[in-house]
N, C-alpha and C. Protein backbone atom coordinates (compact mmCIF):
# COMPACT_ATOMS: atom_id res chain seq x y z
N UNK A 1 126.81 85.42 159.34
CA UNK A 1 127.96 85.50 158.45
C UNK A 1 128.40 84.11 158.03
N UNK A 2 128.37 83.29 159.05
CA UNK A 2 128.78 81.77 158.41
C UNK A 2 127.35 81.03 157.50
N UNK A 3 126.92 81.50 157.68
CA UNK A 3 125.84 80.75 156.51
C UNK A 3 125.86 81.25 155.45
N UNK A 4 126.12 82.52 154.99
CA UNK A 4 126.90 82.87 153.89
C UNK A 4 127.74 82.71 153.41
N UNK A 5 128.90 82.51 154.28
CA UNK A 5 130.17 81.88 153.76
C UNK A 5 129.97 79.76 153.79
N UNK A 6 129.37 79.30 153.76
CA UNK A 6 129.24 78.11 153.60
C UNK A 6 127.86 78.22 152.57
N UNK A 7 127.48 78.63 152.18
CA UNK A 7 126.45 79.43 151.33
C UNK A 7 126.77 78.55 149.71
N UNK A 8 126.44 77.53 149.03
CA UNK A 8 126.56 77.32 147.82
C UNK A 8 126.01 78.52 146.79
N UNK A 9 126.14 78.21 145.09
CA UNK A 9 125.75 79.10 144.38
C UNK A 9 124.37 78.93 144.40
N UNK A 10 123.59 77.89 144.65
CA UNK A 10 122.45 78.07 144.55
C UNK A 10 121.44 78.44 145.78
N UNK A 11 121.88 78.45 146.84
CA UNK A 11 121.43 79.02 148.01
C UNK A 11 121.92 80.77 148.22
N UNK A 12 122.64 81.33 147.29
CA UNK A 12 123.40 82.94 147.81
C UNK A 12 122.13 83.30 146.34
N UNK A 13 121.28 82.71 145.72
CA UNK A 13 120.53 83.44 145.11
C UNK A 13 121.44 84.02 143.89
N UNK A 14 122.40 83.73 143.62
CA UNK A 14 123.00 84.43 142.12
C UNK A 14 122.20 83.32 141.10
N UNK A 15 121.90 85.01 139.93
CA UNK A 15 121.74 84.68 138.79
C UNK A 15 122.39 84.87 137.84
N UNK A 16 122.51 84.03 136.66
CA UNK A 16 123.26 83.54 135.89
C UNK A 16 123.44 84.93 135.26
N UNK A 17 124.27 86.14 134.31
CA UNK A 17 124.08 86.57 133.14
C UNK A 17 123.79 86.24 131.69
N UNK A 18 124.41 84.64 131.65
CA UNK A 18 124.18 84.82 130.42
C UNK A 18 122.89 83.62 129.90
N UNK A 19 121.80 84.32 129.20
CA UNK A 19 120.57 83.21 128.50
C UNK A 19 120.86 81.80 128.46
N UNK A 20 119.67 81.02 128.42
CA UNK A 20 119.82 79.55 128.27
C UNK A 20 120.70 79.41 127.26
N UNK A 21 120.81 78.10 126.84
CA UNK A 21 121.82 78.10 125.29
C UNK A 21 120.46 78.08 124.41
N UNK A 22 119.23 77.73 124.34
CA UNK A 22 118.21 77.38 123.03
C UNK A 22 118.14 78.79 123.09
N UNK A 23 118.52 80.48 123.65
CA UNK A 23 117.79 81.14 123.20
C UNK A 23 119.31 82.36 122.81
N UNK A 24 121.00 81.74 123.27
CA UNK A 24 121.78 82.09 122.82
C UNK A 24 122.37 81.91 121.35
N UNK A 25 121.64 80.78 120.59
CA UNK A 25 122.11 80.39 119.34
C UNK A 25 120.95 80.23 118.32
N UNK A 26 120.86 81.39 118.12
CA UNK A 26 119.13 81.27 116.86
C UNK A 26 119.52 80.53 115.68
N UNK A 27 118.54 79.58 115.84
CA UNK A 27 118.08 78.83 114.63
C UNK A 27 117.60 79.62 113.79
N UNK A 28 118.35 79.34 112.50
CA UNK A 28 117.43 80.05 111.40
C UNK A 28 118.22 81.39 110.93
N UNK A 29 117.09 82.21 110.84
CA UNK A 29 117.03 83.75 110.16
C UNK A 29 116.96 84.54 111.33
N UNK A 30 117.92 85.77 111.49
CA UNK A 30 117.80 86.89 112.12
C UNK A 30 118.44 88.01 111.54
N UNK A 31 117.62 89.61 111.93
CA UNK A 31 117.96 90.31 111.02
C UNK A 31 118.78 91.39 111.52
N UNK A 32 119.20 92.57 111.09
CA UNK A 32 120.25 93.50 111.64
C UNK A 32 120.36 93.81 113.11
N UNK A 33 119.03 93.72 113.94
CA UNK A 33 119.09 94.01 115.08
C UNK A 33 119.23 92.75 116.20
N UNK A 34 119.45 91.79 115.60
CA UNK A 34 119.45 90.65 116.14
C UNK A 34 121.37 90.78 116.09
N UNK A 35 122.06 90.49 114.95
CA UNK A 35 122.88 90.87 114.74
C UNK A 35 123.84 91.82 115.26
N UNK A 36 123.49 92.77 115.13
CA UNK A 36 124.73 93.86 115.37
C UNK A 36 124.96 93.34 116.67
N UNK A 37 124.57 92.87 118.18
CA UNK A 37 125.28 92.75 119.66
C UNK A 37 126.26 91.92 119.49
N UNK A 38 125.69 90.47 118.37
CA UNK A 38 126.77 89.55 118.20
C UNK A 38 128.24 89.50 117.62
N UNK A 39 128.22 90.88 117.12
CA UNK A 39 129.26 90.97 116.39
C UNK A 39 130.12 92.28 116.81
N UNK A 40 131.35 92.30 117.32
CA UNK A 40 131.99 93.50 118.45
C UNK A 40 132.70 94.45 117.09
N UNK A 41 131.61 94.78 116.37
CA UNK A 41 132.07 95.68 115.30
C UNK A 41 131.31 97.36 115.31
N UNK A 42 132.10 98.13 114.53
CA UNK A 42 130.61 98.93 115.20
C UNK A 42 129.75 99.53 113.93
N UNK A 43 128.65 100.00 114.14
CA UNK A 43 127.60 99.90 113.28
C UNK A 43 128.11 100.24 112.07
N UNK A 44 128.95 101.32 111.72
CA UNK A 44 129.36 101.26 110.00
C UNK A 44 130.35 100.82 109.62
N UNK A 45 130.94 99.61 110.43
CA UNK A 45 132.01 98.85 110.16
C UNK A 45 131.34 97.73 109.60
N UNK A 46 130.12 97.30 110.47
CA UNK A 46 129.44 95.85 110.07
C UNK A 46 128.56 96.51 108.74
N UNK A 47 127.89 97.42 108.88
CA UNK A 47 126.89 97.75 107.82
C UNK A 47 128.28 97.12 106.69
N UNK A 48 129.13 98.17 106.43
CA UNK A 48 130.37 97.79 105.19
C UNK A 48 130.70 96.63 105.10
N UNK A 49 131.08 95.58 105.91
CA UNK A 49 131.27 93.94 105.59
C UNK A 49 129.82 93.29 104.97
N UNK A 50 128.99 94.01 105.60
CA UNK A 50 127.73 93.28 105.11
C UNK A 50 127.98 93.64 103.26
N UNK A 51 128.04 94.89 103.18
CA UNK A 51 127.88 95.36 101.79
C UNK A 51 128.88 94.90 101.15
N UNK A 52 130.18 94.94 100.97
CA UNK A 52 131.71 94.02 100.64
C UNK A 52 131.09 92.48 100.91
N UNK A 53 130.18 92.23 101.20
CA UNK A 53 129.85 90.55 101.23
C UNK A 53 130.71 89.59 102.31
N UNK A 54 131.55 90.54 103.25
CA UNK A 54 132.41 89.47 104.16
C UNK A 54 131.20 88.74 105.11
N UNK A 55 130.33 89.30 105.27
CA UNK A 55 128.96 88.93 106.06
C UNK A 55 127.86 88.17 104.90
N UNK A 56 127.55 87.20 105.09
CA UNK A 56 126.40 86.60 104.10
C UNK A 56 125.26 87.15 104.64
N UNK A 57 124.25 87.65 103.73
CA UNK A 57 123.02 88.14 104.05
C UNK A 57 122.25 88.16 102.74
N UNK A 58 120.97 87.64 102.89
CA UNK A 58 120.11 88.10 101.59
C UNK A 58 118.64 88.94 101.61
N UNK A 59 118.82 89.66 100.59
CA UNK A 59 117.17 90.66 100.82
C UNK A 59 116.40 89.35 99.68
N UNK A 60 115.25 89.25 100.17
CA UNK A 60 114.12 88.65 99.49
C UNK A 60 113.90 89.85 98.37
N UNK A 61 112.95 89.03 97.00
CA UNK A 61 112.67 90.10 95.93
C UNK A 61 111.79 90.86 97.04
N UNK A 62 111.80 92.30 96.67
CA UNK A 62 110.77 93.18 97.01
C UNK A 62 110.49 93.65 98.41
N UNK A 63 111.22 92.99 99.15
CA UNK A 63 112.08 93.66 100.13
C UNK A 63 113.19 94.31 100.71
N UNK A 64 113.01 94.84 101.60
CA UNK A 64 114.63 96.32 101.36
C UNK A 64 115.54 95.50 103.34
N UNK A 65 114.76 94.78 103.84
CA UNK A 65 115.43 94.00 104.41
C UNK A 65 116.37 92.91 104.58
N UNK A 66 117.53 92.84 105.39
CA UNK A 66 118.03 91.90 105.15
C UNK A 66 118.04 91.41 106.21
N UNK A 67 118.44 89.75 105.74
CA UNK A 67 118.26 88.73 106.61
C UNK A 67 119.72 87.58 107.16
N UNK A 68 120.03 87.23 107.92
CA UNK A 68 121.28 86.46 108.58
C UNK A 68 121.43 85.22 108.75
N UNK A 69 121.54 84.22 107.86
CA UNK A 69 121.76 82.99 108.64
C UNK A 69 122.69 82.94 109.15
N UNK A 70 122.61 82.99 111.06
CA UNK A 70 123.45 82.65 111.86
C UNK A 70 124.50 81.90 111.80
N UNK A 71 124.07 80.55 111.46
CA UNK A 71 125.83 79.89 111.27
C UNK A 71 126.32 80.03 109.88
N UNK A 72 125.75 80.75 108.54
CA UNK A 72 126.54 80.93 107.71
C UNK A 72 127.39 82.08 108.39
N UNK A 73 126.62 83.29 109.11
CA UNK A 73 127.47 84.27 109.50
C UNK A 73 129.16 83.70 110.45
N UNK A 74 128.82 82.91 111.11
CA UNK A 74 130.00 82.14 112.48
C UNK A 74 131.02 81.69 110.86
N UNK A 75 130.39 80.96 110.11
CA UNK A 75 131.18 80.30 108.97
C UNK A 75 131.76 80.89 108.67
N UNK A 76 131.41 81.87 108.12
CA UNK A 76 132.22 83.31 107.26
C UNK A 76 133.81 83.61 108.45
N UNK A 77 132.80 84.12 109.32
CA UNK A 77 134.05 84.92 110.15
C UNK A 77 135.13 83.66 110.87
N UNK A 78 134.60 82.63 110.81
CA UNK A 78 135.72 81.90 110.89
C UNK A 78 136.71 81.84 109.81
N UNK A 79 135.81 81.28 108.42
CA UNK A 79 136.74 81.36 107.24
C UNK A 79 137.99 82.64 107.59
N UNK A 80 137.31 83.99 107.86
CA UNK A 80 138.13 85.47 107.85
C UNK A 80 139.44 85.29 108.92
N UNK A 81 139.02 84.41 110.04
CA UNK A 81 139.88 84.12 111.18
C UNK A 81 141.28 83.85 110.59
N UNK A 82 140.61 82.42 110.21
CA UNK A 82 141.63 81.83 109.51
C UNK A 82 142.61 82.28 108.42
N UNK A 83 142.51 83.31 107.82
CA UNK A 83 143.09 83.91 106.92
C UNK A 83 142.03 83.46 105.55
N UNK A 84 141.37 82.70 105.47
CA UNK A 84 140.87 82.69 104.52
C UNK A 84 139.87 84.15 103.18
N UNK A 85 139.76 83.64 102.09
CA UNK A 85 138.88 84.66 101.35
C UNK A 85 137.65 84.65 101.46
N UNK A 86 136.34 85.73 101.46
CA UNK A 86 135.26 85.55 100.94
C UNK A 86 134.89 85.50 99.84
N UNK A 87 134.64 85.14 98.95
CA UNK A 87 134.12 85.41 97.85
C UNK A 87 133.52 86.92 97.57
């Protein structure tokens, strides 16, 4: 019992919950399913901001996918925080 209780975090074997940071903050492009965990909205709340444009997203010609740049998305919803407009 006392070696447990004198036990640091790295000797009691706990693991962390949450991912490194290089694999919590995607660089780049990610698409709806990457998306929707990050955002505590629920699926036809976000689908509708996406479509109203409060969410930046673009489909390439000739594709029916859309795509996320991550920190335009953080940008946006800060702008929204703040009281600000989207375009």
């Amino acid at each position: 019992m006392n070696a447990i209780v004198n036990a640091g975090p790295a000797q009691t074997g706990a693991v962390s919950a949450l991912p490194p940071k290089e694999s919590a903050q995607p660089i780049g492009f990610i698409d709806y399913s990457a998306l929707r965990p990050r955002i505590p909205l629920c699926d036809r709340s976000l689908r509708e901001a996406v479509r109203k444009g409060h969410i930046p997203s673009i489909v390439l010609p000739g594709a029916r996918k859309r795509l996320f740049h991550w920190p335009s998305v953080e940008g946006a919803l800060r702008r929204l925080q703040q009281g600000g407009q989207i375009p």
